[in-house]
PDB file of N, CA and C in Angstrom:
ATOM      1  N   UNK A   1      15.850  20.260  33.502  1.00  0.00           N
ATOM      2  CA  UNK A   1      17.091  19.605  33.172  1.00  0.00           C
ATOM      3  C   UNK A   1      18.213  20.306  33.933  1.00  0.00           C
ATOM      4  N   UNK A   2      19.370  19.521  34.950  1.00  0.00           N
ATOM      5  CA  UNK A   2      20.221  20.097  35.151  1.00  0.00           C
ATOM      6  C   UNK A   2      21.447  19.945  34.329  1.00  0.00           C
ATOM      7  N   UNK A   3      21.960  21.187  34.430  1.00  0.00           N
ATOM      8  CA  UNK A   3      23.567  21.835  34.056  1.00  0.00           C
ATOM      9  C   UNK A   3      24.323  20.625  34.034  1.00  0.00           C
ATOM     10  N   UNK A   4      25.121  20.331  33.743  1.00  0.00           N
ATOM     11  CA  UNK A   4      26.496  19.699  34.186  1.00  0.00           C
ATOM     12  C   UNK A   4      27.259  20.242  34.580  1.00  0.00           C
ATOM     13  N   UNK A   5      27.969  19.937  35.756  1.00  0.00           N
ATOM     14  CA  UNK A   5      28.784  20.362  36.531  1.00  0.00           C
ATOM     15  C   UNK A   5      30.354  21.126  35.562  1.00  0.00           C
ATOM     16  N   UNK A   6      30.428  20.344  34.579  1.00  0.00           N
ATOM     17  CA  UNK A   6      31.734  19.978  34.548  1.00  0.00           C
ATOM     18  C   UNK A   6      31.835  21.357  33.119  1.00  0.00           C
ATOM     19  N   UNK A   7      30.909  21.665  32.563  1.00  0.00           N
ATOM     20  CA  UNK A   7      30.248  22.636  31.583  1.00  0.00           C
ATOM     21  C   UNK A   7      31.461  23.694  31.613  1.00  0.00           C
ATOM     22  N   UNK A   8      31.414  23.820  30.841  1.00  0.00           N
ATOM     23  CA  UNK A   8      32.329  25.357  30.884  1.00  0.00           C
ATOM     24  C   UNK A   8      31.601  26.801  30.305  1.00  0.00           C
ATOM     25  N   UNK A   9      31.131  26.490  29.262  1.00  0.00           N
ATOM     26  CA  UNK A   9      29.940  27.591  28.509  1.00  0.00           C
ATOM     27  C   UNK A   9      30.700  28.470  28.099  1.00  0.00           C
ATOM     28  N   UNK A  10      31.585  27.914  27.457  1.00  0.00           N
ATOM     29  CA  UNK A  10      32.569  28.439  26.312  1.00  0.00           C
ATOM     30  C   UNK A  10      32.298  28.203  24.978  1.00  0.00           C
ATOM     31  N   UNK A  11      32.013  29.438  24.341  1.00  0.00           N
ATOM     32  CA  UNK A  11      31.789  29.512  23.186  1.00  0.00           C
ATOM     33  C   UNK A  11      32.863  29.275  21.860  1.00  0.00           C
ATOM     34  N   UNK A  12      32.367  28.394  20.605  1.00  0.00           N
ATOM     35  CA  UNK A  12      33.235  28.274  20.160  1.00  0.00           C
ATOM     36  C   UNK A  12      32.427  27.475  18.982  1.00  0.00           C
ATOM     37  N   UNK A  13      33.448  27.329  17.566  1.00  0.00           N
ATOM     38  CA  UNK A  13      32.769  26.620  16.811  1.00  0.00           C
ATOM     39  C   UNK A  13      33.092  24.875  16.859  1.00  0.00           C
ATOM     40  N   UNK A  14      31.841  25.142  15.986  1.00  0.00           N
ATOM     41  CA  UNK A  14      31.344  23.256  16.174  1.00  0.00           C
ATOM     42  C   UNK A  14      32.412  22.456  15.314  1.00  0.00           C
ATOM     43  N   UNK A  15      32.793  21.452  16.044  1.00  0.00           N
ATOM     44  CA  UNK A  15      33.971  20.202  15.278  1.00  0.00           C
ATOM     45  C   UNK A  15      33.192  19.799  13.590  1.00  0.00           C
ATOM     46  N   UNK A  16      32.305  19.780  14.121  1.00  0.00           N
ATOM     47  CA  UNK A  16      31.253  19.322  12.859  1.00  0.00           C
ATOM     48  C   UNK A  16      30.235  20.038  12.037  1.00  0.00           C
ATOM     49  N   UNK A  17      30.022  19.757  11.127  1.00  0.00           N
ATOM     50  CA  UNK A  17      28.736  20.380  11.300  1.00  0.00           C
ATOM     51  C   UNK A  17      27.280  19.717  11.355  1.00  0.00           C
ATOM     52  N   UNK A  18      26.342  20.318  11.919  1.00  0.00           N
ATOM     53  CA  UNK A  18      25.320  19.405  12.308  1.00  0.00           C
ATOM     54  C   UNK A  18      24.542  19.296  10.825  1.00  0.00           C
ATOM     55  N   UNK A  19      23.792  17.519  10.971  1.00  0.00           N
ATOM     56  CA  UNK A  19      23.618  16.921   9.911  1.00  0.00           C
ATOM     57  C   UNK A  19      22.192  17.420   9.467  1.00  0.00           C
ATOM     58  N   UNK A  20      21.977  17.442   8.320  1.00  0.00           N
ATOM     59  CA  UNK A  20      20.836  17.990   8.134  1.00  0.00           C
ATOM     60  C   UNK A  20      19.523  17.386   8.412  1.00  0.00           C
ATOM     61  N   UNK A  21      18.654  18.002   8.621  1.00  0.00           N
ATOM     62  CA  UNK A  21      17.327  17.725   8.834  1.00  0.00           C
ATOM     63  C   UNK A  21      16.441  17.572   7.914  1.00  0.00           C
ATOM     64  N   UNK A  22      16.080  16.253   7.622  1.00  0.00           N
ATOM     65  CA  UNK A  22      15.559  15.701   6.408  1.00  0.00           C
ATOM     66  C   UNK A  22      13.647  16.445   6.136  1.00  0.00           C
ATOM     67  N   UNK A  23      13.289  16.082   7.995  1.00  0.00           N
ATOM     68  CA  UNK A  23      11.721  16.464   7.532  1.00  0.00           C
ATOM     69  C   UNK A  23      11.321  17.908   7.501  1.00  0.00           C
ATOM     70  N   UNK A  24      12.587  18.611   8.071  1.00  0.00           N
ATOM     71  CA  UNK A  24      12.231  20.347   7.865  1.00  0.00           C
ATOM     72  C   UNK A  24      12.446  20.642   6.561  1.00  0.00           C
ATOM     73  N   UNK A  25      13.559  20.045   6.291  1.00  0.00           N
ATOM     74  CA  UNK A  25      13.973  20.447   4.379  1.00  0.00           C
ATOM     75  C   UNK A  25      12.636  20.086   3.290  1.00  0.00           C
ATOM     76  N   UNK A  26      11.576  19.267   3.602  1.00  0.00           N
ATOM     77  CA  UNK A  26      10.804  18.751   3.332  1.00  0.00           C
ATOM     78  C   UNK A  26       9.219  19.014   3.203  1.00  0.00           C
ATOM     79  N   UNK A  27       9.051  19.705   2.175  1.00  0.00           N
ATOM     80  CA  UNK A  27       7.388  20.378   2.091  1.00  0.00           C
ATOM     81  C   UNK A  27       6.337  18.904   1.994  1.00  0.00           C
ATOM     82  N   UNK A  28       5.364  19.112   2.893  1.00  0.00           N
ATOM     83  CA  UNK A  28       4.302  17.960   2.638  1.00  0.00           C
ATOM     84  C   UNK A  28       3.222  18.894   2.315  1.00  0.00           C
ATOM     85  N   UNK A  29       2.574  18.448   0.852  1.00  0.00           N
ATOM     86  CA  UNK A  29       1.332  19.190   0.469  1.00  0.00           C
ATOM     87  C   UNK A  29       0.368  17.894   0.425  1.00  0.00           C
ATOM     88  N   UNK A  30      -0.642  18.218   2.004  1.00  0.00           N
ATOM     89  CA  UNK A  30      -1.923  17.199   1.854  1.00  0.00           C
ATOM     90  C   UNK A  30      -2.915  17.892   1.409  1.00  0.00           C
ATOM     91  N   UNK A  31      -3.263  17.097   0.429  1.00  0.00           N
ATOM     92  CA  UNK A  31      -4.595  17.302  -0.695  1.00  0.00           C
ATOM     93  C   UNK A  31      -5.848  16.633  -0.104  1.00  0.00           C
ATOM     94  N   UNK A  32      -6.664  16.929  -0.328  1.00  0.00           N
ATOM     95  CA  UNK A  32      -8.061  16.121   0.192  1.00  0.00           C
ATOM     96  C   UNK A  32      -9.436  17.149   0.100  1.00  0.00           C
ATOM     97  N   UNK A  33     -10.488  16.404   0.567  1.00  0.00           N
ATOM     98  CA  UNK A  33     -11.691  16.838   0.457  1.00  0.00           C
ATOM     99  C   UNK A  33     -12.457  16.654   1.734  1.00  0.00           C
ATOM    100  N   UNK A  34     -14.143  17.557   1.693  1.00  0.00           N
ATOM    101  CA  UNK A  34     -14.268  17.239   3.008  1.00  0.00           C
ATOM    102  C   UNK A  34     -15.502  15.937   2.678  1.00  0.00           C
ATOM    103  N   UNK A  35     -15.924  15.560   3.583  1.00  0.00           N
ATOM    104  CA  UNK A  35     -16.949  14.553   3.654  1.00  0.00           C
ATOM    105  C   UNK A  35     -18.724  15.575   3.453  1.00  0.00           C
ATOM    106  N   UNK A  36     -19.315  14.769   2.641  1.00  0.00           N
ATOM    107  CA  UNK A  36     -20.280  15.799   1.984  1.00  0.00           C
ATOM    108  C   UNK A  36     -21.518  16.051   3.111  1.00  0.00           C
ATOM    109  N   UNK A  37     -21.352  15.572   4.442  1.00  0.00           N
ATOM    110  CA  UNK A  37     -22.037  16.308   5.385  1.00  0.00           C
ATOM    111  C   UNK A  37     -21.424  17.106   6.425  1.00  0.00           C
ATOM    112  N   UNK A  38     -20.336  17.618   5.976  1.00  0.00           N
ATOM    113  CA  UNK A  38     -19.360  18.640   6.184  1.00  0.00           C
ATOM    114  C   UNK A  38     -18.875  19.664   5.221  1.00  0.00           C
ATOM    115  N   UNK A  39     -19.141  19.207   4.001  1.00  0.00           N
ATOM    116  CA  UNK A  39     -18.724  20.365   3.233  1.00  0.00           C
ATOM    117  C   UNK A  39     -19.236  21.683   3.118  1.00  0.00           C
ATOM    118  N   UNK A  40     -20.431  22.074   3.515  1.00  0.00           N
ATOM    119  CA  UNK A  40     -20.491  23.074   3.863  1.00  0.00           C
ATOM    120  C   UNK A  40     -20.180  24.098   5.162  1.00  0.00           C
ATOM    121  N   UNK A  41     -20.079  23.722   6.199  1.00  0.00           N
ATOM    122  CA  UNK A  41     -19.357  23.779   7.270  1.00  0.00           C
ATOM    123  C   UNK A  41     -18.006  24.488   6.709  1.00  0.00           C
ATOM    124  N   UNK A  42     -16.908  23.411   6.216  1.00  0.00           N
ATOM    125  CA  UNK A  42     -15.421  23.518   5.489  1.00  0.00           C
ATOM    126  C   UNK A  42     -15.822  24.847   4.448  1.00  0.00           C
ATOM    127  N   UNK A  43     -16.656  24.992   3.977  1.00  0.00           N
ATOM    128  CA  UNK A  43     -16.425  25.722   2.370  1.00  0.00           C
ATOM    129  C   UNK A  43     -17.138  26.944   3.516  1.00  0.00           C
ATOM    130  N   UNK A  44     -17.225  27.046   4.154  1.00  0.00           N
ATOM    131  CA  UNK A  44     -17.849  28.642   4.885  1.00  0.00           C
ATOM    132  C   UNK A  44     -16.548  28.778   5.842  1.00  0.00           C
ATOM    133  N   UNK A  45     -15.886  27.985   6.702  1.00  0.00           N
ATOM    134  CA  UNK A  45     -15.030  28.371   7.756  1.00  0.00           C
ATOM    135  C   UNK A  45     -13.774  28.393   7.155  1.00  0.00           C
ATOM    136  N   UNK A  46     -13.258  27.649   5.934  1.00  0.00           N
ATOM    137  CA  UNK A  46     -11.915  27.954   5.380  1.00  0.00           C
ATOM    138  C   UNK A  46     -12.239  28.705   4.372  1.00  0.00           C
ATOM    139  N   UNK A  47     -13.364  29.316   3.743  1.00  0.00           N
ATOM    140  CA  UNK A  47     -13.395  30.189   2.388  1.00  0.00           C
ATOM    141  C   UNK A  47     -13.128  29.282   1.086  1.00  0.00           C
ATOM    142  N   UNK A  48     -13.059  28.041   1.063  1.00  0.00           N
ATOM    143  CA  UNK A  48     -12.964  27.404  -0.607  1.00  0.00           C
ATOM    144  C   UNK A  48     -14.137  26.887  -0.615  1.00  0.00           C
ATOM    145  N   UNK A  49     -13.649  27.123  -1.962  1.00  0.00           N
ATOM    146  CA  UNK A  49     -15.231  26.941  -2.930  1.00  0.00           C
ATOM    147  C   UNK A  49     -15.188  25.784  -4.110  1.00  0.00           C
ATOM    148  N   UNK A  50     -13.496  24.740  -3.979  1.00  0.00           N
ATOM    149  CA  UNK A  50     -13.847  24.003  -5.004  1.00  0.00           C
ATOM    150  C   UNK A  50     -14.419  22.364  -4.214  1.00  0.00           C
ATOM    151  N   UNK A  51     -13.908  21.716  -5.383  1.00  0.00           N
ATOM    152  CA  UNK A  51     -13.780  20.052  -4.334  1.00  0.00           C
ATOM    153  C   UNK A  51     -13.140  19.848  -3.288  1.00  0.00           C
ATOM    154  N   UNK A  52     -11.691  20.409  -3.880  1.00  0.00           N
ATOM    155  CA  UNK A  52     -10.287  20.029  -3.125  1.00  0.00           C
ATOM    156  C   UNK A  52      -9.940  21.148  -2.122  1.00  0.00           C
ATOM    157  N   UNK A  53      -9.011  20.350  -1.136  1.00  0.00           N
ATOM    158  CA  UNK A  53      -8.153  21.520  -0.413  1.00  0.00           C
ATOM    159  C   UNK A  53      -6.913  20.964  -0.153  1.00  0.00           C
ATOM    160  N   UNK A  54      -5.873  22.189  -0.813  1.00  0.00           N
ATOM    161  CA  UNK A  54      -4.515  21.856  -0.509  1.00  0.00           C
ATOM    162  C   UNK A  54      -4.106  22.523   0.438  1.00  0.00           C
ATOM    163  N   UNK A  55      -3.317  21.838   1.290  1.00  0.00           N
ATOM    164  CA  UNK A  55      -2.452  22.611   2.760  1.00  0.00           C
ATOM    165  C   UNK A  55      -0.943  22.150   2.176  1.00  0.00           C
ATOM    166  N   UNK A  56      -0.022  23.132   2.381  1.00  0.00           N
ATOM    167  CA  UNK A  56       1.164  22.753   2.422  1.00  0.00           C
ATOM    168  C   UNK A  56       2.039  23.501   3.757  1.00  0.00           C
ATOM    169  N   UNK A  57       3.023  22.431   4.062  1.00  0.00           N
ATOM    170  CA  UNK A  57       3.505  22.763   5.552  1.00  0.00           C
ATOM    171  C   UNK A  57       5.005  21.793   5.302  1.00  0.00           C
ATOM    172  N   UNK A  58       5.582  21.879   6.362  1.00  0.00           N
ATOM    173  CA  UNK A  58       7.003  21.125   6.525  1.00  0.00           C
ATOM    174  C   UNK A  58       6.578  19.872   7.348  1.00  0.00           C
ATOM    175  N   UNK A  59       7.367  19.096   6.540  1.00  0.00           N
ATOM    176  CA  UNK A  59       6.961  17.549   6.974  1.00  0.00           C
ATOM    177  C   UNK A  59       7.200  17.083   7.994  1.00  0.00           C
ATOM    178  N   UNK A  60       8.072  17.963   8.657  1.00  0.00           N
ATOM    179  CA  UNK A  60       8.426  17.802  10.171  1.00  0.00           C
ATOM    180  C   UNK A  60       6.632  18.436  11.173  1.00  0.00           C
ATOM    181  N   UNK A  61       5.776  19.111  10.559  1.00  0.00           N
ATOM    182  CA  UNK A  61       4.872  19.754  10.963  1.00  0.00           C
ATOM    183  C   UNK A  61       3.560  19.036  10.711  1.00  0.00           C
ATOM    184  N   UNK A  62       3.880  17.962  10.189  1.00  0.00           N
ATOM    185  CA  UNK A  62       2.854  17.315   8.884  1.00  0.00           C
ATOM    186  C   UNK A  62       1.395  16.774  10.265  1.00  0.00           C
ATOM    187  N   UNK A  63       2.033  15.758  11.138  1.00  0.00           N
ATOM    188  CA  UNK A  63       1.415  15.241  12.397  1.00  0.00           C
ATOM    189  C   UNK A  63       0.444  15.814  12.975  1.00  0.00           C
ATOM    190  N   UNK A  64       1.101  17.368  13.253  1.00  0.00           N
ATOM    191  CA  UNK A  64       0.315  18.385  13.766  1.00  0.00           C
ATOM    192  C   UNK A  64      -1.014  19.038  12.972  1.00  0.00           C
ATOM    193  N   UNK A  65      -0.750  19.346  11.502  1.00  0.00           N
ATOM    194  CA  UNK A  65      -1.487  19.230  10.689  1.00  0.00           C
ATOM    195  C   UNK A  65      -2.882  18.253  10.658  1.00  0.00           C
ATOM    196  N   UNK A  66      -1.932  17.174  10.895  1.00  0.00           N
ATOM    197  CA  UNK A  66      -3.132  15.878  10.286  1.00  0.00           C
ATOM    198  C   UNK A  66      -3.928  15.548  11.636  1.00  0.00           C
ATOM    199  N   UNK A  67      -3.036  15.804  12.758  1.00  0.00           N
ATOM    200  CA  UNK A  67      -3.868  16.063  14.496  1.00  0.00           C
ATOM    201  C   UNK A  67      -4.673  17.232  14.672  1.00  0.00           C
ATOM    202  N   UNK A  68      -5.002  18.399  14.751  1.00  0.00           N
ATOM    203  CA  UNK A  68      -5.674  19.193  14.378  1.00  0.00           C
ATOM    204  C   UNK A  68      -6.504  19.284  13.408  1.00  0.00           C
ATOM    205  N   UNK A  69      -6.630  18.626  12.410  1.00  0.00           N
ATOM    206  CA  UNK A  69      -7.802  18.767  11.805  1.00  0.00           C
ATOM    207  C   UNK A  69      -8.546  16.918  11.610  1.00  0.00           C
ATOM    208  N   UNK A  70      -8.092  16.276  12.651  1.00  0.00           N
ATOM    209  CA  UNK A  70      -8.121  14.961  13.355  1.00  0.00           C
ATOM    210  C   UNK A  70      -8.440  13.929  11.641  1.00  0.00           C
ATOM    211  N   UNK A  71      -7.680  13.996  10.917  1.00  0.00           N
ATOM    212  CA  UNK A  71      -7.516  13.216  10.150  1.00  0.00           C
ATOM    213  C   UNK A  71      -7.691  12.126  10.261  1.00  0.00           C
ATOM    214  N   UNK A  72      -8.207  10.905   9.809  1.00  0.00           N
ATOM    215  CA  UNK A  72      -8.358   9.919   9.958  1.00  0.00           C
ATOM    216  C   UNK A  72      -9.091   8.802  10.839  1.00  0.00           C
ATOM    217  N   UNK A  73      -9.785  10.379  11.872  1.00  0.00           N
ATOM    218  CA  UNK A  73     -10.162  10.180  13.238  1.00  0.00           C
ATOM    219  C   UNK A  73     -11.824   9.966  12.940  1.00  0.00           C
ATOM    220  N   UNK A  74     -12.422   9.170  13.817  1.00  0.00           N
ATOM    221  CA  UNK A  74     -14.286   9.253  13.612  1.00  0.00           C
ATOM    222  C   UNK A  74     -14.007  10.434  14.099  1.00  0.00           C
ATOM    223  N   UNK A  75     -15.141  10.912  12.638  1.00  0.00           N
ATOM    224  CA  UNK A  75     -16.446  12.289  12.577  1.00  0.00           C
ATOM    225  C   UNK A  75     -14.940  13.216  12.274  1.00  0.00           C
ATOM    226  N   UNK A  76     -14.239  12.772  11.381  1.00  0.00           N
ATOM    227  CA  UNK A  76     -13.309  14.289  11.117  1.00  0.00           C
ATOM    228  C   UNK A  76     -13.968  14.732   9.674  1.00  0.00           C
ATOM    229  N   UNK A  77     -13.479  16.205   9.241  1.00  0.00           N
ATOM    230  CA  UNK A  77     -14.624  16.618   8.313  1.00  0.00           C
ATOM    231  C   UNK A  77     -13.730  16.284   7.337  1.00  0.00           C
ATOM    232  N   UNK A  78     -12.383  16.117   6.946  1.00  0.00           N
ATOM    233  CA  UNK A  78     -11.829  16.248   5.993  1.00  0.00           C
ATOM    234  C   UNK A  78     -10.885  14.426   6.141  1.00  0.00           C
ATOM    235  N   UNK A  79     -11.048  14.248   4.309  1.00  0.00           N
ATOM    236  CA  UNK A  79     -10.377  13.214   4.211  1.00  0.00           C
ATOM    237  C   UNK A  79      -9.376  13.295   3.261  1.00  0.00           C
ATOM    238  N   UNK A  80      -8.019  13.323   3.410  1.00  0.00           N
ATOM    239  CA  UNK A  80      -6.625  13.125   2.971  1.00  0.00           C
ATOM    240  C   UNK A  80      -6.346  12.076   1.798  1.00  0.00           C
ATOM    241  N   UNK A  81      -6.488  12.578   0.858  1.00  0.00           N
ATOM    242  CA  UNK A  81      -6.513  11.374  -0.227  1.00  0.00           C
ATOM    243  C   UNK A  81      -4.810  11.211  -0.319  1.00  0.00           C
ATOM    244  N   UNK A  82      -4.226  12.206  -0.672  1.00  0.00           N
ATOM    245  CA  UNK A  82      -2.408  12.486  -0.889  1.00  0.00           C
ATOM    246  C   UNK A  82      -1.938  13.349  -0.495  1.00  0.00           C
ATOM    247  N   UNK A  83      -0.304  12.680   0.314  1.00  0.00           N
ATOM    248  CA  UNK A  83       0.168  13.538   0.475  1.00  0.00           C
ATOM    249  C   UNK A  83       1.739  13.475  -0.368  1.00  0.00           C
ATOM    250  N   UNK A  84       1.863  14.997  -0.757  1.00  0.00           N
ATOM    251  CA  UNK A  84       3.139  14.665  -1.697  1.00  0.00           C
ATOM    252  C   UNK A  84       4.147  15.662  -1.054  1.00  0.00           C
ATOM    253  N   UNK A  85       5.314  14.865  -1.270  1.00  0.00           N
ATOM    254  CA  UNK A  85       6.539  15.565  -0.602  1.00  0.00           C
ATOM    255  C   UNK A  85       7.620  16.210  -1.416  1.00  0.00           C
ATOM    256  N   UNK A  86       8.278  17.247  -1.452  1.00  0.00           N
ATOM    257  CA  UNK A  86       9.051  17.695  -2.109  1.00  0.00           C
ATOM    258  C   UNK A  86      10.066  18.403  -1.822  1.00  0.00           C
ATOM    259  N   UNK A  87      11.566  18.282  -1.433  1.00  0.00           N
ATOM    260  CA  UNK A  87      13.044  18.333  -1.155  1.00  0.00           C
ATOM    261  C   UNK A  87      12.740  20.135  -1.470  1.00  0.00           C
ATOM    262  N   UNK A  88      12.989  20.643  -0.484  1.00  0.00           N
ATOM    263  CA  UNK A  88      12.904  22.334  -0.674  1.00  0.00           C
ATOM    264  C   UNK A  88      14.208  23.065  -0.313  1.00  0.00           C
ATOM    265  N   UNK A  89      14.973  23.734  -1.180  1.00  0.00           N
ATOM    266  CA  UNK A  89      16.058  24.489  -0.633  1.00  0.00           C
ATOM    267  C   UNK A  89      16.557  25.122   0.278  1.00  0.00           C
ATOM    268  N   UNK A  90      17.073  25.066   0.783  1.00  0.00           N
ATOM    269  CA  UNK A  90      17.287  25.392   2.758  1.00  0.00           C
ATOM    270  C   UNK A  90      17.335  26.997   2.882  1.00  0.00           C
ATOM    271  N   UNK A  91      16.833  28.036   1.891  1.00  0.00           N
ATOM    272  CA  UNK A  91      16.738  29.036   1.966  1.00  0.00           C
ATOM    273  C   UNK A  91      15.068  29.174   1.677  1.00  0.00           C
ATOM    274  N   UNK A  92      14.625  28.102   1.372  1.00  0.00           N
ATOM    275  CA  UNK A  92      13.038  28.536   1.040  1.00  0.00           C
ATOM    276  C   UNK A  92      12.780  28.617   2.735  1.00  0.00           C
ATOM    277  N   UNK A  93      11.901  29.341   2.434  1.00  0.00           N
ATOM    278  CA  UNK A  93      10.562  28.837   3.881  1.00  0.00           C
ATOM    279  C   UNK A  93       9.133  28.337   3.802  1.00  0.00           C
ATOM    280  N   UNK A  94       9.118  27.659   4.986  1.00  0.00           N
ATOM    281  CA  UNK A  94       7.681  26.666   4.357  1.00  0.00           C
ATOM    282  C   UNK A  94       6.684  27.506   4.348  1.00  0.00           C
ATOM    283  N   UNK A  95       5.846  27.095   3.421  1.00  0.00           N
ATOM    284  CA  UNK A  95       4.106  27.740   3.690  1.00  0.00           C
ATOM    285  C   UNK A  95       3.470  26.991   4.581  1.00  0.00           C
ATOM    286  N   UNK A  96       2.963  27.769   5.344  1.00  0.00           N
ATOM    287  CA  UNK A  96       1.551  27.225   6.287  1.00  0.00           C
ATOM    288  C   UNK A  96      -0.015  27.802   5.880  1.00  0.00           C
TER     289      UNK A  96
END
């Protein structure tokens, strides 16, 4: 990307303030299970031992989540029954 010419790169505060960011403020906890010719596979490489597995992450992160462990995709091991979202205080930080 180029500069603009016309730039000055003068520091200073903002007229505004910038608007908030809805999907960072935003915990997504996907719940799910794995498919039962995978569950052992899942229950040795992530360490759980029940039915379920909860991930929680920022909903802005959620994609990446659900792309990496190819959700929804033929032959993925894990299937996403819910995902629930919940408004998090802009001083929390997300869990991964």
């Amino acid at each position: 990307m180029r500069i603009d010419e016309r730039s000055s790169f003068v520091h200073g505060e903002l007229s505004d303030p910038l608007p908030t960011d809805e999907d960072w403020q935003t915990r997504a906890a996907a719940e799910g299970w794995a498919f039962w010719e995978q569950a052992a596979v899942l229950w040795k490489e992530y360490s759980f031992t029940g039915e379920a597995l909860k991930v929680t992450t920022g909903k802005a992160l959620e994609f990446y989540l659900l792309r990496r462990w190819r959700i929804g995709e033929e032959n993925s091991r894990l299937d996403v029954h819910e995902i629930d979202y919940e408004t998090r205080d802009s001083g929390d930080s997300v869990e991964s």
